[in-house]
Every structure is written in C-alpha cells, then in structure tokens.
N, C-alpha and C. Protein backbone atom coordinates (compact mmCIF):
# COMPACT_ATOMS: atom_id res chain seq x y z
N UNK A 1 0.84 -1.18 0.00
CA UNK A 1 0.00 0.00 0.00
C UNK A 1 0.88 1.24 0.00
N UNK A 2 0.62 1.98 -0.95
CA UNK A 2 1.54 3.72 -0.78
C UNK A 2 0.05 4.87 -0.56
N UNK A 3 0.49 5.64 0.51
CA UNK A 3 -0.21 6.77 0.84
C UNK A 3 0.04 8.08 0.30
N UNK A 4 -1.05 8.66 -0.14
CA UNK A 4 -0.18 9.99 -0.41
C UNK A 4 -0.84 11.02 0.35
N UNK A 5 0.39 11.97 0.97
CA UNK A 5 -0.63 12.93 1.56
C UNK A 5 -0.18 14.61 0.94
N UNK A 6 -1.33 15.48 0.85
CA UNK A 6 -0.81 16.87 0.36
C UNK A 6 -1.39 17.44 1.18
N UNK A 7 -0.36 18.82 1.05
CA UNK A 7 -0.64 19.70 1.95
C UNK A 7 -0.55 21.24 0.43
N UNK A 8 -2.23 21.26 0.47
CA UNK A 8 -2.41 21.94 -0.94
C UNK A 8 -1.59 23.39 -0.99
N UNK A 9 -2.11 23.89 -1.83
CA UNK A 9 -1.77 25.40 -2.37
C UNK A 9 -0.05 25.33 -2.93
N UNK A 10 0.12 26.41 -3.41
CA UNK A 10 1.26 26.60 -4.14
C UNK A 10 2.70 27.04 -3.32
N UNK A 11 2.53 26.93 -2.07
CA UNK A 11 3.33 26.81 -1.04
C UNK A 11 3.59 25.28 -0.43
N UNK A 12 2.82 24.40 -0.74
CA UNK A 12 2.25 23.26 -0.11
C UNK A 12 3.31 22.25 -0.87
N UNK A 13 3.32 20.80 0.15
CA UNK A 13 4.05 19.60 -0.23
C UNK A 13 3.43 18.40 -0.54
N UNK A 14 3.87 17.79 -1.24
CA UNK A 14 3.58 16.05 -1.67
C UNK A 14 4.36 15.39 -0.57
N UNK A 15 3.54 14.02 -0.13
CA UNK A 15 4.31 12.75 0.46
C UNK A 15 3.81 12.05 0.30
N UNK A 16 4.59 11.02 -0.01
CA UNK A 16 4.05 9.67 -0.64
C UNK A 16 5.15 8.88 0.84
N UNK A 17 4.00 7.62 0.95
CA UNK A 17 3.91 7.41 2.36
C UNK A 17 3.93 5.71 1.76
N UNK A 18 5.36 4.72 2.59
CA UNK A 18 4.62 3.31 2.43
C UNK A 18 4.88 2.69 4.11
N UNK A 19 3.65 2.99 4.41
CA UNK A 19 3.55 2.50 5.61
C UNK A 19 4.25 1.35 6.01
N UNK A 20 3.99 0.18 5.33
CA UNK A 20 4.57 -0.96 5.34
C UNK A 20 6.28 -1.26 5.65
N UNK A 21 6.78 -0.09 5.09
CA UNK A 21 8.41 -0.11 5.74
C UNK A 21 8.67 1.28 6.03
N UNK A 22 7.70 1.95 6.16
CA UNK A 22 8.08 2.99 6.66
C UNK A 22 8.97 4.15 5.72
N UNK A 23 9.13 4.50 4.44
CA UNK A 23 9.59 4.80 3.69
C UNK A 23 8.52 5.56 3.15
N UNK A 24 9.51 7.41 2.87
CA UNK A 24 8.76 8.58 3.14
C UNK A 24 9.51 9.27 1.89
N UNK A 25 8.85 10.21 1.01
CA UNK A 25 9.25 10.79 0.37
C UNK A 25 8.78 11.99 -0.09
N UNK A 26 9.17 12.77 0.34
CA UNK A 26 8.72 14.52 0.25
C UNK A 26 9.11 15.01 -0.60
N UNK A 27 7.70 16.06 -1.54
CA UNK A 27 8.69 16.90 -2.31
C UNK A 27 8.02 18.74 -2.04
N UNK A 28 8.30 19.53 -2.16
CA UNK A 28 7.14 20.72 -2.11
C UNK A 28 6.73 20.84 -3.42
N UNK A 29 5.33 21.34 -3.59
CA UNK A 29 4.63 21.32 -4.55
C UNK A 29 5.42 22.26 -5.63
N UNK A 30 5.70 21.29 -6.99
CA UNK A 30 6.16 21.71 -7.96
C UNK A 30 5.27 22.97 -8.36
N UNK A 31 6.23 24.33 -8.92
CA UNK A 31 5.48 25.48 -9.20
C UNK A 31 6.20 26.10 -10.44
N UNK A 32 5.68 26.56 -11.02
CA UNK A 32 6.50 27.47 -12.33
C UNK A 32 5.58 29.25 -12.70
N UNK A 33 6.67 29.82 -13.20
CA UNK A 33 5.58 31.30 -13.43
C UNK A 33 6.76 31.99 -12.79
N UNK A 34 6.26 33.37 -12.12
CA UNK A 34 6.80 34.37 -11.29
C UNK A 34 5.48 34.34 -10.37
N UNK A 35 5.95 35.59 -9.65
CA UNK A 35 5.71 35.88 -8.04
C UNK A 35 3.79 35.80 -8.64
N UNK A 36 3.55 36.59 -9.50
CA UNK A 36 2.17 37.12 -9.66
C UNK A 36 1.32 36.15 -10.55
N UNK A 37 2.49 35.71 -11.42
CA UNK A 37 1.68 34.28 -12.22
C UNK A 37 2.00 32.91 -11.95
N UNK A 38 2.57 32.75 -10.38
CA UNK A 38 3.05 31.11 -9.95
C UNK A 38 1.73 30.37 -10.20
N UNK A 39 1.79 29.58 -10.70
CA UNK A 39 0.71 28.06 -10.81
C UNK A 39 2.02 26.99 -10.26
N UNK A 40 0.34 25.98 -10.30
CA UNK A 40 1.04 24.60 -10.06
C UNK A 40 1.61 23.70 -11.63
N UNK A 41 3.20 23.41 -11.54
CA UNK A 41 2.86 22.72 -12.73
C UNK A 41 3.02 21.40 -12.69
N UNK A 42 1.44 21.16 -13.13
CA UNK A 42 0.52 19.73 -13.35
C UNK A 42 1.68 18.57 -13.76
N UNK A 43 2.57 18.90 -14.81
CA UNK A 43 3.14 17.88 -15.62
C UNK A 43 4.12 17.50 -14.21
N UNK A 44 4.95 18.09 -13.67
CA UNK A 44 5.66 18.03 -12.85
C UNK A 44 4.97 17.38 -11.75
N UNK A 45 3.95 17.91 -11.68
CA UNK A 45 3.42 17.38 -9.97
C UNK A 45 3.32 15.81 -10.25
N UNK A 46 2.93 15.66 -11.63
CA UNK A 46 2.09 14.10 -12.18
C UNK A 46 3.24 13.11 -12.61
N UNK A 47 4.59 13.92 -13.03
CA UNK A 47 5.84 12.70 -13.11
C UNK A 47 6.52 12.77 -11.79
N UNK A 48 6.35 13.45 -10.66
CA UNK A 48 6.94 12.82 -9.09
C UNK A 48 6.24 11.90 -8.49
N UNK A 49 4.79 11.94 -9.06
CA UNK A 49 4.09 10.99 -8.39
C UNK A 49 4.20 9.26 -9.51
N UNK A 50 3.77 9.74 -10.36
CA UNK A 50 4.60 8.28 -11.38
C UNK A 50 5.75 7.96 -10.81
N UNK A 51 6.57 8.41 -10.64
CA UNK A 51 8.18 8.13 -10.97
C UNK A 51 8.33 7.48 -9.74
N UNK A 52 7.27 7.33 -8.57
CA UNK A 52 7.03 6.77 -7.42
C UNK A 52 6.01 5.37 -6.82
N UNK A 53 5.28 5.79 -8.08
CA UNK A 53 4.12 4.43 -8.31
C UNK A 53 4.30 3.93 -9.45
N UNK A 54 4.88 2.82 -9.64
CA UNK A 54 4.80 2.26 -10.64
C UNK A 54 3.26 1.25 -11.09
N UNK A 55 3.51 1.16 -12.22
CA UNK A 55 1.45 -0.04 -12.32
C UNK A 55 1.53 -1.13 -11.66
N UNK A 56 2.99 -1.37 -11.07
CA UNK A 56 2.49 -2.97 -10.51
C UNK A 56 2.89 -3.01 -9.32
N UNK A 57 2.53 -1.92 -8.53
CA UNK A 57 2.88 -1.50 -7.05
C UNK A 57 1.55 -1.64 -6.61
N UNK A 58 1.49 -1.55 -5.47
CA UNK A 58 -0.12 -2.17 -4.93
C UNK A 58 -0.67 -1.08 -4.74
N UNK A 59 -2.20 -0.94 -4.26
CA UNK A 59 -3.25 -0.09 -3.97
C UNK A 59 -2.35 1.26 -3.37
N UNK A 60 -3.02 2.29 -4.36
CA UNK A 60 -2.61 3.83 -4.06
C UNK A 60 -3.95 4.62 -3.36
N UNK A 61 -3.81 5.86 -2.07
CA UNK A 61 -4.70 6.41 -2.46
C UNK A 61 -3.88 7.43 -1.69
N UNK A 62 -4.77 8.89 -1.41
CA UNK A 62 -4.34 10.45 -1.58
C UNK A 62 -5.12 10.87 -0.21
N UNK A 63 -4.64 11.22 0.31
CA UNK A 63 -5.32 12.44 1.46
C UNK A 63 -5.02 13.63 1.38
N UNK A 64 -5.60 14.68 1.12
CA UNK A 64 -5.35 16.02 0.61
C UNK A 64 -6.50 17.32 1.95
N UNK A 65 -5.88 17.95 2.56
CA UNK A 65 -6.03 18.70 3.44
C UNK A 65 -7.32 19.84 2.94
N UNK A 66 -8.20 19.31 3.59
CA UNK A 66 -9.34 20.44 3.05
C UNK A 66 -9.28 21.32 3.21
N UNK A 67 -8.75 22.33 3.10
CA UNK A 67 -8.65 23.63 3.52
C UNK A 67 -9.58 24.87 2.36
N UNK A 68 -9.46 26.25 2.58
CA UNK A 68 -10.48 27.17 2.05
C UNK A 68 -9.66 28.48 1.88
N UNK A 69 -10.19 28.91 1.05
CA UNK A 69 -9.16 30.40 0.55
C UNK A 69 -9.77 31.27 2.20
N UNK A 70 -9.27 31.94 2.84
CA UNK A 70 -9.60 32.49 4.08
C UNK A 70 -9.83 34.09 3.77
N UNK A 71 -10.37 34.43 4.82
CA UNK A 71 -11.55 35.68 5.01
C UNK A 71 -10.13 36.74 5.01
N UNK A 72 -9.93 37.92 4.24
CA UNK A 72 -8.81 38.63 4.29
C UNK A 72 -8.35 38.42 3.14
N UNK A 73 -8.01 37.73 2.22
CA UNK A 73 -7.45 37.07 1.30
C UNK A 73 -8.07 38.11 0.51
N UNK A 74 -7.10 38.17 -0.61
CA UNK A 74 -7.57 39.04 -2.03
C UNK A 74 -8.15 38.25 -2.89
N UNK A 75 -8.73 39.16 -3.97
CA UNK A 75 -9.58 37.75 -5.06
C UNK A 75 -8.34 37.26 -5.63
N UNK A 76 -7.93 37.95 -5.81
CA UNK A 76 -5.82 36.67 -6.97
C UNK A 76 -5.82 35.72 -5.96
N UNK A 77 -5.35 35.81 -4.76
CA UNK A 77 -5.46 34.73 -3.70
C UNK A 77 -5.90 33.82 -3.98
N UNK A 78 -7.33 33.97 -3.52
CA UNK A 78 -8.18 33.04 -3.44
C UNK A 78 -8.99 32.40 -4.57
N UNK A 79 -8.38 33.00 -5.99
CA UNK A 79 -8.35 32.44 -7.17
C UNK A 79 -7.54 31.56 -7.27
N UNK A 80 -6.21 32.07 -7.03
CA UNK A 80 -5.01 30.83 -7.51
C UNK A 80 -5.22 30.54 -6.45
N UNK A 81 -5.18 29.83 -5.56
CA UNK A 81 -5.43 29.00 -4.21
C UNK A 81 -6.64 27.84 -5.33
N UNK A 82 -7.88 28.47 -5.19
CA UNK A 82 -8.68 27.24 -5.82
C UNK A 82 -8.13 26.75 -6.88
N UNK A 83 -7.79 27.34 -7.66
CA UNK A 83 -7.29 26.57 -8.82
C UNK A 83 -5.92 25.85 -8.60
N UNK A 84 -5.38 25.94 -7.96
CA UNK A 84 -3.74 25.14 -7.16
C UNK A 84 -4.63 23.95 -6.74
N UNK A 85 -5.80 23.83 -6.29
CA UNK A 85 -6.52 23.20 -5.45
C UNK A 85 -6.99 21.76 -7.00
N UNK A 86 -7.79 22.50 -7.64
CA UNK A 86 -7.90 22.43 -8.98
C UNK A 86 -7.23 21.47 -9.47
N UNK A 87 -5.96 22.10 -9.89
CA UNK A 87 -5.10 21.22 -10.79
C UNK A 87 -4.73 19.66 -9.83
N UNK A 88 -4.22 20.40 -8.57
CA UNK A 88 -3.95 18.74 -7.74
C UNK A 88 -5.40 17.53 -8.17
N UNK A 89 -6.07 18.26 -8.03
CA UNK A 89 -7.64 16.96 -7.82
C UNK A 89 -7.39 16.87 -9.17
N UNK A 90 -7.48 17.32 -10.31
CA UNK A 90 -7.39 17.00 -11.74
C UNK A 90 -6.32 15.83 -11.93
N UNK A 91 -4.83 16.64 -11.49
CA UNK A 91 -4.01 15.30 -11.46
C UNK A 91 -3.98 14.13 -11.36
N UNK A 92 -4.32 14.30 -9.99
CA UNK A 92 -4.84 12.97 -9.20
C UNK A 92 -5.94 11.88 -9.80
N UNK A 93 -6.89 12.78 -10.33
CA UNK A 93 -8.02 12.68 -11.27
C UNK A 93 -7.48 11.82 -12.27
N UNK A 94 -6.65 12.14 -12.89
CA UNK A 94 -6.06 11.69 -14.30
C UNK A 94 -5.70 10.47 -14.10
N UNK A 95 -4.58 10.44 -13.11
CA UNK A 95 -3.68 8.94 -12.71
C UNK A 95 -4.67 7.86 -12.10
N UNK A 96 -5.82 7.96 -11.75
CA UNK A 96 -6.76 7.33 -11.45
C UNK A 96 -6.30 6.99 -9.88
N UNK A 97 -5.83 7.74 -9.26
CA UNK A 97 -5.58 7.69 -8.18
C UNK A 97 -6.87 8.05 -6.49
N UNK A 98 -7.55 7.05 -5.92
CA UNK A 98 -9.08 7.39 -5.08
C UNK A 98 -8.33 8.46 -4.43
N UNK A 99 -9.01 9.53 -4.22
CA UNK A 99 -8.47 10.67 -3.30
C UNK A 99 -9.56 11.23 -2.39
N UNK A 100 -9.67 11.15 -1.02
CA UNK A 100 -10.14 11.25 0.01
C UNK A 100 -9.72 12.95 0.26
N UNK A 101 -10.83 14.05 0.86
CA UNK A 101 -10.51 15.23 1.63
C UNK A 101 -10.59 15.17 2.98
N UNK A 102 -9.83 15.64 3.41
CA UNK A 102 -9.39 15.79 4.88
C UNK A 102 -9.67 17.14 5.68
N UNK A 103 -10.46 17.07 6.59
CA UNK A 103 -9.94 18.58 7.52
C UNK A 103 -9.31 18.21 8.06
N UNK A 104 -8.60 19.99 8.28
CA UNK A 104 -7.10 20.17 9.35
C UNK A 104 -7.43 19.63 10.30
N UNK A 105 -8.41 20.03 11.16
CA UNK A 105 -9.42 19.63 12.50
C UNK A 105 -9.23 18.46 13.07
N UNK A 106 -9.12 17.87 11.75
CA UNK A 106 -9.95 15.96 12.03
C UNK A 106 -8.38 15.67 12.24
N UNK A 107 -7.83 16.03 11.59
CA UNK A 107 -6.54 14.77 11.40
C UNK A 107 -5.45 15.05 12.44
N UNK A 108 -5.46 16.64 12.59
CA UNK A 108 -4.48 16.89 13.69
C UNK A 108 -4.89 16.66 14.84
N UNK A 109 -6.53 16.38 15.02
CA UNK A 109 -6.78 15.85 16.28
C UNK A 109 -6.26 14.41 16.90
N UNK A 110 -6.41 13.92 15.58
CA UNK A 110 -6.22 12.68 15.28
C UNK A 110 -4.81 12.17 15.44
N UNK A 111 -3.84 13.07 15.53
CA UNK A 111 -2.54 12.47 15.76
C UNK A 111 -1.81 13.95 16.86
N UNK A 112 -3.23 14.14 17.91
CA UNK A 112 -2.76 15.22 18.86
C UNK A 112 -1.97 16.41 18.46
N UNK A 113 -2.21 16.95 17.47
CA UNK A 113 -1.65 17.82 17.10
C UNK A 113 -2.74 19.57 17.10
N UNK A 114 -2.14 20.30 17.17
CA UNK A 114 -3.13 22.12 17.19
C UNK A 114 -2.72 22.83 16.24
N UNK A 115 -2.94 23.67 16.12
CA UNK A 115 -2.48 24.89 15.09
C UNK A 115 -1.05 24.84 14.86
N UNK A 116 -0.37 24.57 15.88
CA UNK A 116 1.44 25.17 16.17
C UNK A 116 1.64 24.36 15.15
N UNK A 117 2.52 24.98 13.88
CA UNK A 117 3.17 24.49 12.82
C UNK A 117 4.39 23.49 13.04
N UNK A 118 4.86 24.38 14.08
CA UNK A 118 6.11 23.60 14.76
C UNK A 118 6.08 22.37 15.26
N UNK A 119 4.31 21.60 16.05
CA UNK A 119 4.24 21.40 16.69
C UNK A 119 4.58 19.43 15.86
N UNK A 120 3.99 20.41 13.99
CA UNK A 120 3.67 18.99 13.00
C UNK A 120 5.21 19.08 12.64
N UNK A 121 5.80 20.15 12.38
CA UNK A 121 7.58 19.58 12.34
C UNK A 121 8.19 18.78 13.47
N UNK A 122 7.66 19.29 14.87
CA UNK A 122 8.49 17.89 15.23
C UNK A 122 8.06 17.16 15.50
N UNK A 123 6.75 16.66 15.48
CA UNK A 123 6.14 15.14 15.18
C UNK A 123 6.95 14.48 14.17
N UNK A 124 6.75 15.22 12.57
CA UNK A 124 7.25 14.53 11.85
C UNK A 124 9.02 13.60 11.65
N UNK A 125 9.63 14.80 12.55
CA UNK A 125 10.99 14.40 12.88
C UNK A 125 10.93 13.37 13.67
N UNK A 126 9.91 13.19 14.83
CA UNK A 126 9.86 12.47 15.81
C UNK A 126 9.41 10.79 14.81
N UNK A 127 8.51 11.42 14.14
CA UNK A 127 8.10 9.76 13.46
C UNK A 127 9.18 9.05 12.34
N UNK A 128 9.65 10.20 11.29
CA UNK A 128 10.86 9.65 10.75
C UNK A 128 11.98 10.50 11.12
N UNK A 129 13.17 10.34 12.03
CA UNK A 129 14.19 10.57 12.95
C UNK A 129 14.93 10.31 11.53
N UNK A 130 14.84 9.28 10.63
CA UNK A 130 15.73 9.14 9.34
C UNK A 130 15.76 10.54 8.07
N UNK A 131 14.46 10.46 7.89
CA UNK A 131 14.26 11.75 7.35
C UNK A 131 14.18 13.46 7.79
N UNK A 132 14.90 13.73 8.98
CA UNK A 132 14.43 14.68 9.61
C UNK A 132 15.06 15.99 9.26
N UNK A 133 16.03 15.66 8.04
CA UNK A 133 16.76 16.77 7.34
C UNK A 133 15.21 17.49 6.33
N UNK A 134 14.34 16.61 6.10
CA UNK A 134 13.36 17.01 5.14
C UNK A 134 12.52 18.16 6.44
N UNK A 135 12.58 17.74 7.22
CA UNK A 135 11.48 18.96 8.12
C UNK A 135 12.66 20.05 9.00
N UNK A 136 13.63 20.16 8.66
CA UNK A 136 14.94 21.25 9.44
C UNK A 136 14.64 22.48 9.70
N UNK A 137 13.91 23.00 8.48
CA UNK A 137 13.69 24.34 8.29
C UNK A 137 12.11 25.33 8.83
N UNK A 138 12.31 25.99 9.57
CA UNK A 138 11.06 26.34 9.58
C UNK A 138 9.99 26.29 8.76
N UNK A 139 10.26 26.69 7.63
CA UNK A 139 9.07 26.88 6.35
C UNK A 139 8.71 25.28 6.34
N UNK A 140 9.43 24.34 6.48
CA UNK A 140 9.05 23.12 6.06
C UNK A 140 7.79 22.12 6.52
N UNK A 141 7.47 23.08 7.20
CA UNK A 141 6.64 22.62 8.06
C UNK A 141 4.44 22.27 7.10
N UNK A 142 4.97 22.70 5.79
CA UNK A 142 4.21 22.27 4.63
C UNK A 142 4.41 20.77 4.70
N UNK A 143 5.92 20.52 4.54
CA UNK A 143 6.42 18.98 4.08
C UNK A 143 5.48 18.32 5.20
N UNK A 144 6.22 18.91 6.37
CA UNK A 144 5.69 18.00 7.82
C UNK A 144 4.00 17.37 7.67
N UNK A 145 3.75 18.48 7.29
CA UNK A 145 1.73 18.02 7.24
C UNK A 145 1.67 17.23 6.17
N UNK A 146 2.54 17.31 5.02
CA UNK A 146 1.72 16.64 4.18
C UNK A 146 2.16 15.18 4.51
N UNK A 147 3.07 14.96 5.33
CA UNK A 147 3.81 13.43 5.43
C UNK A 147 2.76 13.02 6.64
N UNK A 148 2.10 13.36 7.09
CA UNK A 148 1.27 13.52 8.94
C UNK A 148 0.19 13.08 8.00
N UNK A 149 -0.36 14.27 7.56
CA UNK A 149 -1.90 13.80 6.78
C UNK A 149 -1.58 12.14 5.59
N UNK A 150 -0.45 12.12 5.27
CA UNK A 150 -0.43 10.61 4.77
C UNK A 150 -0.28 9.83 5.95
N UNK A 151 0.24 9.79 6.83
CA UNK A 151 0.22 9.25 7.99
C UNK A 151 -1.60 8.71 8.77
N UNK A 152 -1.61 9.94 8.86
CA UNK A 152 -3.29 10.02 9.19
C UNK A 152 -4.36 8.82 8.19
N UNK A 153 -3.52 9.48 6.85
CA UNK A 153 -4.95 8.49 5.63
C UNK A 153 -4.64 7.01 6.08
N UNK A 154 -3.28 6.60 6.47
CA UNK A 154 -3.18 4.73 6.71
C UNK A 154 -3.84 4.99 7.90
N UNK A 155 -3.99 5.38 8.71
CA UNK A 155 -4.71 5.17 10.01
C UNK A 155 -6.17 5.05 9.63
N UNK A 156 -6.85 5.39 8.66
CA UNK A 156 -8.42 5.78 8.21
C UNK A 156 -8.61 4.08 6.98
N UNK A 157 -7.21 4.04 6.69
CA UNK A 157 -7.47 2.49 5.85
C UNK A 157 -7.50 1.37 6.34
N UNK A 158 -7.30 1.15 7.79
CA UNK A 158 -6.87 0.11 8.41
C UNK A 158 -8.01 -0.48 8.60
C-alpha cells in the first residue's frame, strides 16, 4: 500500500507514504511562473508521483487537506489557491488515483496535534528521525503536514 498525503496550495508539499516499511518521500509542490503568475505545474506534480508508483505497485490512495481560501485574502489569492486546489484533484483525477478530503481539525486531532506548525515539524521528525533533514527548516513545516496527513490516511485504511 503507498499513501499519499498533500498539503495543498502553491506553497504546499507532496508525500508519498509506504507504511509498510516505513519509507517517506517529500517533495514541495512543484510550481512554475513568477511571483504574480506562480501556478502549479501539473506535468511536474504528475511525473513525481509516477516516478514513485509504478502499475504494478499495490493499492494507491491520496489524502489532501481540506482547507479554504480564508476571510482577508484578495480575489488573486483566493483564485489561484482554488485553482492550485484544482489542478492537484485533476491530477490525481487523471492517474486514477481514489483521493479522500481531509480537515485540518480531524486529522491533527487525530494524531494530537493544534495549530502550532512547529508542533507537525516535530512530530514529523519524531516519526521519521531518518528523514528529519526534510522537516529542518522552519518553512518546512508544509512537508511535515503533508507526510502527517499521509500518515493520518493509513490510520483511516486500516
């Protein structure tokens, strides 16, 4: 079984999760453009995830963080936000991959976790101590959730 978990928007990370040996692989969400025209790019997001599932690897599926363009936000925002949102489910869509939505709520409850960003970086260090160069950095703390929320989806398959 491989898990995948995202942690959306154009700031946000991929992890592909195999529970089974414990083997984790993070990337942050592939992006192309400049500051005002960053998108997600699809082709990119869709050969890290191939280049990781092959067809004769067993049952795939996706947990992807429900989240919402928020109150404050400009319309560009909360345009490219949905559509970042967009292209992932399309992707995913394409590769025929089942993809499940997640609230923040549910899942960080679910593995004792709150708001504190920090709190999912050092969980994640704490769960892979091997990989913990991937969560070092403050900002990384995208990676951290999206490896947690794959974490979370094997807990919901069992």
């Amino acid at each position: 079984m491989i898990v995948l978990g995202f942690d959306p928007g154009l700031d946000g990370a991929i992890a592909i999760y195999w529970p089974d040996t414990n083997k984790l692989v993070v990337h942050d969400t592939p992006t192309m453009g400049d500051k005002k025209r960053r998108c997600i790019n699809a082709a990119q997001l869709s050969h890290l995830i191939q280049q990781e599932i092959k067809e004769d690897m067993p049952w795939v599926a996706a947990f992807v963080e429900d989240v919402h363009a928020m109150i404050g936000w400009g319309i560009g925002s909360a345009f490219r936000f949905g559509e970042s949102k967009g292209v992932l489910f399309g992707v995913l869509g394409a590769l025929n991959i089942p993809t499940r939505r997640v609230a923040p709520q549910t899942w960080k409850k679910k593995l004792g976790l709150s708001r504190d960003k920090d709190a999912s970086r050092k969980l994640a260090i704490e769960t892979w101590p091997h990989h913990a160069d991937l969560f070092a950095r403050v900002k990384d703390d995208n990676r951290a959730e999206a490896a947690l929320i794959a974490k979370y989806g094997w807990s919901q398959l069992q």
